[in-house]
PDB file of N, CA and C in Angstrom:
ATOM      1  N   UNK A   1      -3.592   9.301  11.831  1.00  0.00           N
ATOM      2  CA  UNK A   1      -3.452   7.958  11.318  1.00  0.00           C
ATOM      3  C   UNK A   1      -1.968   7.636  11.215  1.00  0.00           C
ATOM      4  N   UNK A   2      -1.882   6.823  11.861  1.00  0.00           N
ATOM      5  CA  UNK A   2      -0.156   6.532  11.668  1.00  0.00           C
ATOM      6  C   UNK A   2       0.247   4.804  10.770  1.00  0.00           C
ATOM      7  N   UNK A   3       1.234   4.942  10.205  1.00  0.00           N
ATOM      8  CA  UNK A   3       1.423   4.081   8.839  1.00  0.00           C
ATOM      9  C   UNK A   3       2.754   3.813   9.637  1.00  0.00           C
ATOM     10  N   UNK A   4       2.840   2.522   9.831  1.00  0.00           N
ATOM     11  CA  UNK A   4       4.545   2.315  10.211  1.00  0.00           C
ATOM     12  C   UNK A   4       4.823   0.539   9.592  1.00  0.00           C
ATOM     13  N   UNK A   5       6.259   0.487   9.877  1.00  0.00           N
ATOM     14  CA  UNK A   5       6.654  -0.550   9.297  1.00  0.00           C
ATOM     15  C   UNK A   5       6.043  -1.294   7.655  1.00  0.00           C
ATOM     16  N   UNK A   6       5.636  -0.662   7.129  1.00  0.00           N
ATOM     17  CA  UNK A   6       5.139  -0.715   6.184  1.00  0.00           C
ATOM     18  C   UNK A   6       5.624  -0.665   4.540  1.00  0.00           C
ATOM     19  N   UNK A   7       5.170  -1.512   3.419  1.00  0.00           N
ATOM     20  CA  UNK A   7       6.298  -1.422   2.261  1.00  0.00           C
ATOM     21  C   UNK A   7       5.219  -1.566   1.578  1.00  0.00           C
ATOM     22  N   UNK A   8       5.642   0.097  -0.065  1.00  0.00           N
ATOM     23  CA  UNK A   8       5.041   0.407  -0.941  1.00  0.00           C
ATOM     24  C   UNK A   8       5.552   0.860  -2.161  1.00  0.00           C
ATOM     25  N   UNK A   9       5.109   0.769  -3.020  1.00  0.00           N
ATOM     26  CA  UNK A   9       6.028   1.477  -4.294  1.00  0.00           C
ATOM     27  C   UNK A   9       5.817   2.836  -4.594  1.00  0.00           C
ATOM     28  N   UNK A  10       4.331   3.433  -3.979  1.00  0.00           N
ATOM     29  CA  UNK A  10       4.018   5.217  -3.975  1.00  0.00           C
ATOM     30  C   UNK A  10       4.120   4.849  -5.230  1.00  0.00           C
ATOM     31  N   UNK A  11       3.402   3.770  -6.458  1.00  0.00           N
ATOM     32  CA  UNK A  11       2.818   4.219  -8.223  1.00  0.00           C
ATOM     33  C   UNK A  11       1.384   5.351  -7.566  1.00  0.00           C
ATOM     34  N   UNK A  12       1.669   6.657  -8.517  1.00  0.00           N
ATOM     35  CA  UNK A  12       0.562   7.314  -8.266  1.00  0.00           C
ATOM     36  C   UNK A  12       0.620   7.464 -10.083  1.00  0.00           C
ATOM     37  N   UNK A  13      -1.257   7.194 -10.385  1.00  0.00           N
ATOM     38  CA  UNK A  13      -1.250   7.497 -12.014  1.00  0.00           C
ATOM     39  C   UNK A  13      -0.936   8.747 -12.564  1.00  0.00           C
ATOM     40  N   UNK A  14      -0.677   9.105 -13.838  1.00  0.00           N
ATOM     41  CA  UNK A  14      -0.247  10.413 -14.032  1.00  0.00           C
ATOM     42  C   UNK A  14      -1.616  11.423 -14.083  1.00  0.00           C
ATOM     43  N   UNK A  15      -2.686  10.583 -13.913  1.00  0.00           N
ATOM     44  CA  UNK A  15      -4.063  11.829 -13.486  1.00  0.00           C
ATOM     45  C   UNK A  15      -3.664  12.261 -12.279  1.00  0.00           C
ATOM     46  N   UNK A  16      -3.444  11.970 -11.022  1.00  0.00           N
ATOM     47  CA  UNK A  16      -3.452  12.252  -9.807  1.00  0.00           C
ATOM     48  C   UNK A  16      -2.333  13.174  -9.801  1.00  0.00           C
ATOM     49  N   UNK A  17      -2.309  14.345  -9.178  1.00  0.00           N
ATOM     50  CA  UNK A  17      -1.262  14.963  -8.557  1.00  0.00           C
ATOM     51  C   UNK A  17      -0.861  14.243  -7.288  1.00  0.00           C
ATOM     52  N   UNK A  18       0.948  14.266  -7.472  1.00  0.00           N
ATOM     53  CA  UNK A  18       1.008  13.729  -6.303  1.00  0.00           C
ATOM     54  C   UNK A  18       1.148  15.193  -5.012  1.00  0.00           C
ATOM     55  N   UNK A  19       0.729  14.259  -3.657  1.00  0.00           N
ATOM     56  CA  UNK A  19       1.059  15.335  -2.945  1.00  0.00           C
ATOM     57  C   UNK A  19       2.341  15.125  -2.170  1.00  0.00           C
ATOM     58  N   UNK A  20       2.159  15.489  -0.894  1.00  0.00           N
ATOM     59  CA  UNK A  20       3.500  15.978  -0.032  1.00  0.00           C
ATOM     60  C   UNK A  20       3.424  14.580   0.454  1.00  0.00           C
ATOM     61  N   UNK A  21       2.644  13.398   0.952  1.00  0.00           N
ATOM     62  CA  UNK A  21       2.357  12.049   1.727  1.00  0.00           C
ATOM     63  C   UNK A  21       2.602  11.415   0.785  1.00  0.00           C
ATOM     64  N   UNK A  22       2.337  10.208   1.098  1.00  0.00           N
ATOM     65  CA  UNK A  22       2.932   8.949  -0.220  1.00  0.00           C
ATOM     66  C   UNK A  22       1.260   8.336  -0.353  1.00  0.00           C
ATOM     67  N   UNK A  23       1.398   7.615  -1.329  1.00  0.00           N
ATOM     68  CA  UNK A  23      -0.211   7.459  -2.130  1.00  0.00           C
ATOM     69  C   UNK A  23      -0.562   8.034  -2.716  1.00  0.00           C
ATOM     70  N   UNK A  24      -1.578   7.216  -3.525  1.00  0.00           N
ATOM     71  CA  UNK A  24      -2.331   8.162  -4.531  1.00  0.00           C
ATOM     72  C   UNK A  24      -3.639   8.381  -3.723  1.00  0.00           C
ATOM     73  N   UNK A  25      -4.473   9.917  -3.230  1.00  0.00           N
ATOM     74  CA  UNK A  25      -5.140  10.288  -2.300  1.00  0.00           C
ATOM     75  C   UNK A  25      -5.840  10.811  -3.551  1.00  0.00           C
ATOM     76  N   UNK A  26      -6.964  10.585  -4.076  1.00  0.00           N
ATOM     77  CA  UNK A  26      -7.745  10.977  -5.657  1.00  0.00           C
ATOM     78  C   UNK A  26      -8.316  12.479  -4.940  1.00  0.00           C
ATOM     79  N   UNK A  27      -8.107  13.252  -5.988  1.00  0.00           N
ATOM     80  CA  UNK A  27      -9.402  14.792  -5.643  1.00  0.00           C
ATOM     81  C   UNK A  27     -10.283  14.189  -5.631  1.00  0.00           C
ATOM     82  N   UNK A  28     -10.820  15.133  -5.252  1.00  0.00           N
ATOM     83  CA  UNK A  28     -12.858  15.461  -4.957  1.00  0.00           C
ATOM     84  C   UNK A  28     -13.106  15.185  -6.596  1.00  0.00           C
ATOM     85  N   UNK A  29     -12.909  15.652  -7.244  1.00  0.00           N
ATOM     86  CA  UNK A  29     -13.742  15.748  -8.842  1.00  0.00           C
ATOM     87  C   UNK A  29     -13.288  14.417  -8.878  1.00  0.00           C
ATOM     88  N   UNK A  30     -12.554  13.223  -8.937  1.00  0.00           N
ATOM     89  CA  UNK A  30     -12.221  12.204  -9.388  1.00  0.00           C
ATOM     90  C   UNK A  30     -13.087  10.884  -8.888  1.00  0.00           C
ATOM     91  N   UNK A  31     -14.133  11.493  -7.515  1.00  0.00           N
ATOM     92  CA  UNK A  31     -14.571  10.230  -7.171  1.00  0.00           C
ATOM     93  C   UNK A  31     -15.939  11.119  -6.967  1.00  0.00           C
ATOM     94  N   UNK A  32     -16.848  10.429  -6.219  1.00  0.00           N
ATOM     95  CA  UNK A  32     -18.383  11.376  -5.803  1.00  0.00           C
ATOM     96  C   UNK A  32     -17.813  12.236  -5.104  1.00  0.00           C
ATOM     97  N   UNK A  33     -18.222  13.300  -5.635  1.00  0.00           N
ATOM     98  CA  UNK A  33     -18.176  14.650  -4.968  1.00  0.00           C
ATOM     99  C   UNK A  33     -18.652  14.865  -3.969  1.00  0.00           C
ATOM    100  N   UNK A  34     -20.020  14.365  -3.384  1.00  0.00           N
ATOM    101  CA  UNK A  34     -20.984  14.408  -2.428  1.00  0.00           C
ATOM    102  C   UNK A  34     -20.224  13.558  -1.291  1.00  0.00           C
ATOM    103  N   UNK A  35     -19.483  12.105  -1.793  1.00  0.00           N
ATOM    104  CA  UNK A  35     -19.371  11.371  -0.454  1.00  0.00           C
ATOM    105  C   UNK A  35     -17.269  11.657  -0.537  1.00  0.00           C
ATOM    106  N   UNK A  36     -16.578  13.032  -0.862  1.00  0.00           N
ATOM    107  CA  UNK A  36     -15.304  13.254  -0.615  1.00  0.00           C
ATOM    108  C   UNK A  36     -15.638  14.181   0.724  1.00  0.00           C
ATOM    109  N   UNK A  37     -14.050  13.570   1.575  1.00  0.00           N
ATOM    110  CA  UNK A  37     -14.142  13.969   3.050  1.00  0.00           C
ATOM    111  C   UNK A  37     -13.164  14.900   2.785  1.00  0.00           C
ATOM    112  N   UNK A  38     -12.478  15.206   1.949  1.00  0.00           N
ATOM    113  CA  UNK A  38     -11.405  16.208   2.297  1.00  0.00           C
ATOM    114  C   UNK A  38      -9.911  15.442   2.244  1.00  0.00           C
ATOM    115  N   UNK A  39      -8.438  16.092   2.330  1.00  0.00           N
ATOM    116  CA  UNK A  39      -7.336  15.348   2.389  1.00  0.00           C
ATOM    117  C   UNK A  39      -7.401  14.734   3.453  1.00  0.00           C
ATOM    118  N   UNK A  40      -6.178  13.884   3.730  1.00  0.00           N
ATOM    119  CA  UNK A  40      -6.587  13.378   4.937  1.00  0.00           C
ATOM    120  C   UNK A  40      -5.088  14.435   5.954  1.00  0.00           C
ATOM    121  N   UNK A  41      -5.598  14.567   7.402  1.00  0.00           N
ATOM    122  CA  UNK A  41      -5.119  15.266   8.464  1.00  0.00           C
ATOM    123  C   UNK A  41      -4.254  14.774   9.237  1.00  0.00           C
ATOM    124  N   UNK A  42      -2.759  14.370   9.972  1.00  0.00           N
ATOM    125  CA  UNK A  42      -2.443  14.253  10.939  1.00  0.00           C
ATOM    126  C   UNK A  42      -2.075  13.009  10.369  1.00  0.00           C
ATOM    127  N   UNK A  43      -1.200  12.953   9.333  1.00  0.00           N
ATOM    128  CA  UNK A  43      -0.633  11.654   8.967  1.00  0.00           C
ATOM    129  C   UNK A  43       0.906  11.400   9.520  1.00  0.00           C
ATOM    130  N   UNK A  44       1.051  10.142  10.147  1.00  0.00           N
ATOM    131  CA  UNK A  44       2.588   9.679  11.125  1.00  0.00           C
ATOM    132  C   UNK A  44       3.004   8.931  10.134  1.00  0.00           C
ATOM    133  N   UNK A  45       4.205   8.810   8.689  1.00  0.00           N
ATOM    134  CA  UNK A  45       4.749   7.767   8.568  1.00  0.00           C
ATOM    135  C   UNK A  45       5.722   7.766   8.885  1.00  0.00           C
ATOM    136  N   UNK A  46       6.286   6.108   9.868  1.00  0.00           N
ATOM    137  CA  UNK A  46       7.124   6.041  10.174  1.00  0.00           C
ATOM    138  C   UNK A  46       7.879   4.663  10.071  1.00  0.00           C
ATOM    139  N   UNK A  47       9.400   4.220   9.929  1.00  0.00           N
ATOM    140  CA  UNK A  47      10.279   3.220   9.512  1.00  0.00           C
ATOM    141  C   UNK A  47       9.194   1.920   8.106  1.00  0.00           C
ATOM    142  N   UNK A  48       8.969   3.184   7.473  1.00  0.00           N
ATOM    143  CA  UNK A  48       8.453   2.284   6.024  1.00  0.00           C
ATOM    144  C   UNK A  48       9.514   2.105   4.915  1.00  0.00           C
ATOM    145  N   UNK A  49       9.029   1.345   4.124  1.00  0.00           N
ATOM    146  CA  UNK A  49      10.316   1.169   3.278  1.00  0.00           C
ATOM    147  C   UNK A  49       9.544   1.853   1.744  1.00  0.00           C
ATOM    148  N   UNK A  50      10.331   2.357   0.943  1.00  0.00           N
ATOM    149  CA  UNK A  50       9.534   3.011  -0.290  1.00  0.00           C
ATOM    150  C   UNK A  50      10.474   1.731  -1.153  1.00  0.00           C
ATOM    151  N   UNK A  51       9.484   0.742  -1.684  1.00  0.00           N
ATOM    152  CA  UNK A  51      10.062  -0.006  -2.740  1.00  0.00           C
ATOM    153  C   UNK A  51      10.177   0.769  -4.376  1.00  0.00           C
ATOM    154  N   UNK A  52      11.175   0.185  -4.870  1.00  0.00           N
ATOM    155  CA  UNK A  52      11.190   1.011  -6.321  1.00  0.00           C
ATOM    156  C   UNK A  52      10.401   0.645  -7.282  1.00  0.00           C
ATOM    157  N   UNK A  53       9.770   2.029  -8.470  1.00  0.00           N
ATOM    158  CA  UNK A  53       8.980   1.636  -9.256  1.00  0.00           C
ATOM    159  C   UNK A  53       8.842   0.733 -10.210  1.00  0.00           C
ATOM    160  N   UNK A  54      10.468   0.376 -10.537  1.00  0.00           N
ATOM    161  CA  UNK A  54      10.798  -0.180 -11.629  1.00  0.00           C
ATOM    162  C   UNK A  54      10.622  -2.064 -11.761  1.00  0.00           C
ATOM    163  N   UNK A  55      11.075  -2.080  -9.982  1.00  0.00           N
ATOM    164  CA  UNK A  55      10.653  -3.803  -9.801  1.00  0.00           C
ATOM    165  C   UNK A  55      10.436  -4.026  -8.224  1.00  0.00           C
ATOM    166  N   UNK A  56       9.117  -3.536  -8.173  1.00  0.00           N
ATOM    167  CA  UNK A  56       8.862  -3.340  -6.727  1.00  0.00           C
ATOM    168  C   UNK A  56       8.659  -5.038  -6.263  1.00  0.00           C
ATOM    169  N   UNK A  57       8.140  -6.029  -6.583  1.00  0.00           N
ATOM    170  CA  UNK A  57       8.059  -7.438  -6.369  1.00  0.00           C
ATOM    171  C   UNK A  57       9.137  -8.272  -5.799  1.00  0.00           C
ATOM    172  N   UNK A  58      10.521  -7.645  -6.712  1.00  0.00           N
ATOM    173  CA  UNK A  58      11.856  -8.424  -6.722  1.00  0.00           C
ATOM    174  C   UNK A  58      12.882  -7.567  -5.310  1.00  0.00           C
ATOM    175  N   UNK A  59      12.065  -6.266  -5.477  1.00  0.00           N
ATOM    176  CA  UNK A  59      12.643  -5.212  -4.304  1.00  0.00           C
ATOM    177  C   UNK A  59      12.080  -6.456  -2.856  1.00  0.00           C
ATOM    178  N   UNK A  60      10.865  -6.274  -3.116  1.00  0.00           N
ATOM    179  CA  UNK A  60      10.226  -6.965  -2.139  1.00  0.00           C
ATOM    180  C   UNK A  60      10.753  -8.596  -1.789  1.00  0.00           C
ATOM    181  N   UNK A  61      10.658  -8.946  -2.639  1.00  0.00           N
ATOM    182  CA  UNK A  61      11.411 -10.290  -2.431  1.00  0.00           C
ATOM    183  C   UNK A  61      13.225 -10.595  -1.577  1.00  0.00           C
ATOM    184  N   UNK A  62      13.540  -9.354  -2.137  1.00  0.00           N
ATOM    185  CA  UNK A  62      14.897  -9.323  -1.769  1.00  0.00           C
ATOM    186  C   UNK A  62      15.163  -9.000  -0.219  1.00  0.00           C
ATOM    187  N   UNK A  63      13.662  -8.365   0.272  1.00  0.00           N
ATOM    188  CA  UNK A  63      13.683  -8.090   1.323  1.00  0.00           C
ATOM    189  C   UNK A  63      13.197  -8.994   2.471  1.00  0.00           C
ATOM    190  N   UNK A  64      13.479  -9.461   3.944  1.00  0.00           N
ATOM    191  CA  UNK A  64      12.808 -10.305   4.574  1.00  0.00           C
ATOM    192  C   UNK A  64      11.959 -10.196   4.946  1.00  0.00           C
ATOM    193  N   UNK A  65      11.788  -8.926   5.690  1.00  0.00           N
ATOM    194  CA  UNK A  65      10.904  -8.396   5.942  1.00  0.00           C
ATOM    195  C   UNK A  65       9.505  -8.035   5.387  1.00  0.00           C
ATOM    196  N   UNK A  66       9.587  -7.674   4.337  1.00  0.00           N
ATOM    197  CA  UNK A  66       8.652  -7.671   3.114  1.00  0.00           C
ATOM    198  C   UNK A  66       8.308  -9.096   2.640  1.00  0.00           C
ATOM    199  N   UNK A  67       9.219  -9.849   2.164  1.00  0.00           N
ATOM    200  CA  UNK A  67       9.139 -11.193   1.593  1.00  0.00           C
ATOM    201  C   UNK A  67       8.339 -11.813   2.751  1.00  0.00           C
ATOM    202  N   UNK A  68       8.192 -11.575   4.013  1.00  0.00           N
ATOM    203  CA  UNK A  68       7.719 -12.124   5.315  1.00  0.00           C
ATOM    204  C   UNK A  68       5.938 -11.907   5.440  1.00  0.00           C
ATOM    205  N   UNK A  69       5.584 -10.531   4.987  1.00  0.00           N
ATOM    206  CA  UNK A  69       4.737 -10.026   4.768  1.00  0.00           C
ATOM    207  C   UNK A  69       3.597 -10.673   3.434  1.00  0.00           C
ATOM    208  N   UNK A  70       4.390 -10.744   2.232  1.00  0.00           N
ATOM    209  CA  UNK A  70       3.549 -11.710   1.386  1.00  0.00           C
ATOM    210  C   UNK A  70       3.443 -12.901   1.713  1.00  0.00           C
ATOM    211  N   UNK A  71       4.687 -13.850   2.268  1.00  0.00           N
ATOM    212  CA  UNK A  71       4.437 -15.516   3.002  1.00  0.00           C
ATOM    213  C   UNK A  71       3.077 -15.633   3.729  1.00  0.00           C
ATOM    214  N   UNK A  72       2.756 -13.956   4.267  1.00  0.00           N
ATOM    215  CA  UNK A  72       1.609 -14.425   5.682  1.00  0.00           C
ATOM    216  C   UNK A  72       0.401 -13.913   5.286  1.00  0.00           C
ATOM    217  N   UNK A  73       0.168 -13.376   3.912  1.00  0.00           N
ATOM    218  CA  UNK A  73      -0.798 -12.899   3.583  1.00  0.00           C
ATOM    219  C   UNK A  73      -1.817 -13.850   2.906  1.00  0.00           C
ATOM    220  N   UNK A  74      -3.042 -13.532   3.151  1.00  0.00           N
ATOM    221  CA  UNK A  74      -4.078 -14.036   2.930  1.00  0.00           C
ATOM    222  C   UNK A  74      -4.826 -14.887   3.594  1.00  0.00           C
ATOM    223  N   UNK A  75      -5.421 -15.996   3.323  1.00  0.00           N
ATOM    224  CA  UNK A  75      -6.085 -16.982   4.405  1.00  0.00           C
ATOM    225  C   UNK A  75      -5.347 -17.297   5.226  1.00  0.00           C
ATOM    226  N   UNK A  76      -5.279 -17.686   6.476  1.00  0.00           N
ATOM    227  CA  UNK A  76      -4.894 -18.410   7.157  1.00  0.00           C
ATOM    228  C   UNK A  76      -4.642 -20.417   6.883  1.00  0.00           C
ATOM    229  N   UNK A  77      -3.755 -20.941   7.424  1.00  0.00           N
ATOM    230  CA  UNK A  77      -3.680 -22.516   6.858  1.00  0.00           C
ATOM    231  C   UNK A  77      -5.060 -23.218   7.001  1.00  0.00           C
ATOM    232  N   UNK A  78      -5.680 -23.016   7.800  1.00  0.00           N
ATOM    233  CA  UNK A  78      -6.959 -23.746   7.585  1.00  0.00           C
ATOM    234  C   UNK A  78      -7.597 -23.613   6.686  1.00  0.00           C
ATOM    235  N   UNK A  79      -7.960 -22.351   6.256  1.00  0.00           N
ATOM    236  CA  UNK A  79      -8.744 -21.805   5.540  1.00  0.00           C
ATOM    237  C   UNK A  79      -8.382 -21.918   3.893  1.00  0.00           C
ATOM    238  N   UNK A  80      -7.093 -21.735   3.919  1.00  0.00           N
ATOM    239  CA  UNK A  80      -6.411 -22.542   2.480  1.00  0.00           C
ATOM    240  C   UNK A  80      -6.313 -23.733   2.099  1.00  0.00           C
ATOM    241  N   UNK A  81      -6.603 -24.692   3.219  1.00  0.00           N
ATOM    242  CA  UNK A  81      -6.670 -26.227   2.943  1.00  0.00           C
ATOM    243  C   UNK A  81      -8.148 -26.035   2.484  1.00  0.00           C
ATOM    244  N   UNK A  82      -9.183 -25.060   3.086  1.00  0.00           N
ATOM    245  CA  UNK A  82     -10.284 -25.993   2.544  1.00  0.00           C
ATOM    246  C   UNK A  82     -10.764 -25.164   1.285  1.00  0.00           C
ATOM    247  N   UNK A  83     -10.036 -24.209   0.628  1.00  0.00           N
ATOM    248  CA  UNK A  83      -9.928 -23.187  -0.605  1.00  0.00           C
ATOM    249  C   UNK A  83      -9.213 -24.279  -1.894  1.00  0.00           C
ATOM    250  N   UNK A  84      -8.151 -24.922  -1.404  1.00  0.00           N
ATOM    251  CA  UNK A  84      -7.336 -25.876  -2.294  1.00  0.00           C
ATOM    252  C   UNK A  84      -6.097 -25.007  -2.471  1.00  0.00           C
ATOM    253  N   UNK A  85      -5.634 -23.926  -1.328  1.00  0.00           N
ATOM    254  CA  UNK A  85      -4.542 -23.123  -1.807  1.00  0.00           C
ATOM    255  C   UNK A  85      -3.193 -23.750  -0.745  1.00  0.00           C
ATOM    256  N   UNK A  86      -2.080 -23.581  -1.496  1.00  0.00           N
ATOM    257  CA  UNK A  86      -0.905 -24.321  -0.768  1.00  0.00           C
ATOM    258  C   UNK A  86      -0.125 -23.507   0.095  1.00  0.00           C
TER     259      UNK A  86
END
């Protein structure tokens, strides 16, 4: 699975151990036991940005790239005209 160009703050709660990858990846005991696949295998991250914990929003904002990323998120313009979103 490869993760690129991508921007995150890596908050993992203080239940979770963190591991060696970025995310919080929950143990087996933390979710159904029956439907956990295991860690995950053969992870690529590459040119991501790790925003900081302290003001990951304003990190983001400051950034274009990122700031570019929330501008384009969510509905599309049609679909927000007929939602009532601007």
């Amino acid at each position: 699975m490869r993760y690129r160009g991508n921007f995150w703050d890596d908050a993992v709660p203080e239940w979770l151990e963190r591991r060696e990858y970025p995310g919080a990846w929950p143990p087996a005991d933390a979710v159904n036991p029956e439907e956990w696949c295991g860690d995950p295998h053969r992870l690529d991250f590459t040119d991501n940005t790790l925003l900081p914990l302290r003001d990951p929003g304003a990190a983001c904002e400051a950034d274009a790239a990122c700031a570019a990323v929330l501008a384009n998120a969510g509905p599309r313009p049609p679909y927000r005209q007929r939602l009532g979103m601007p």
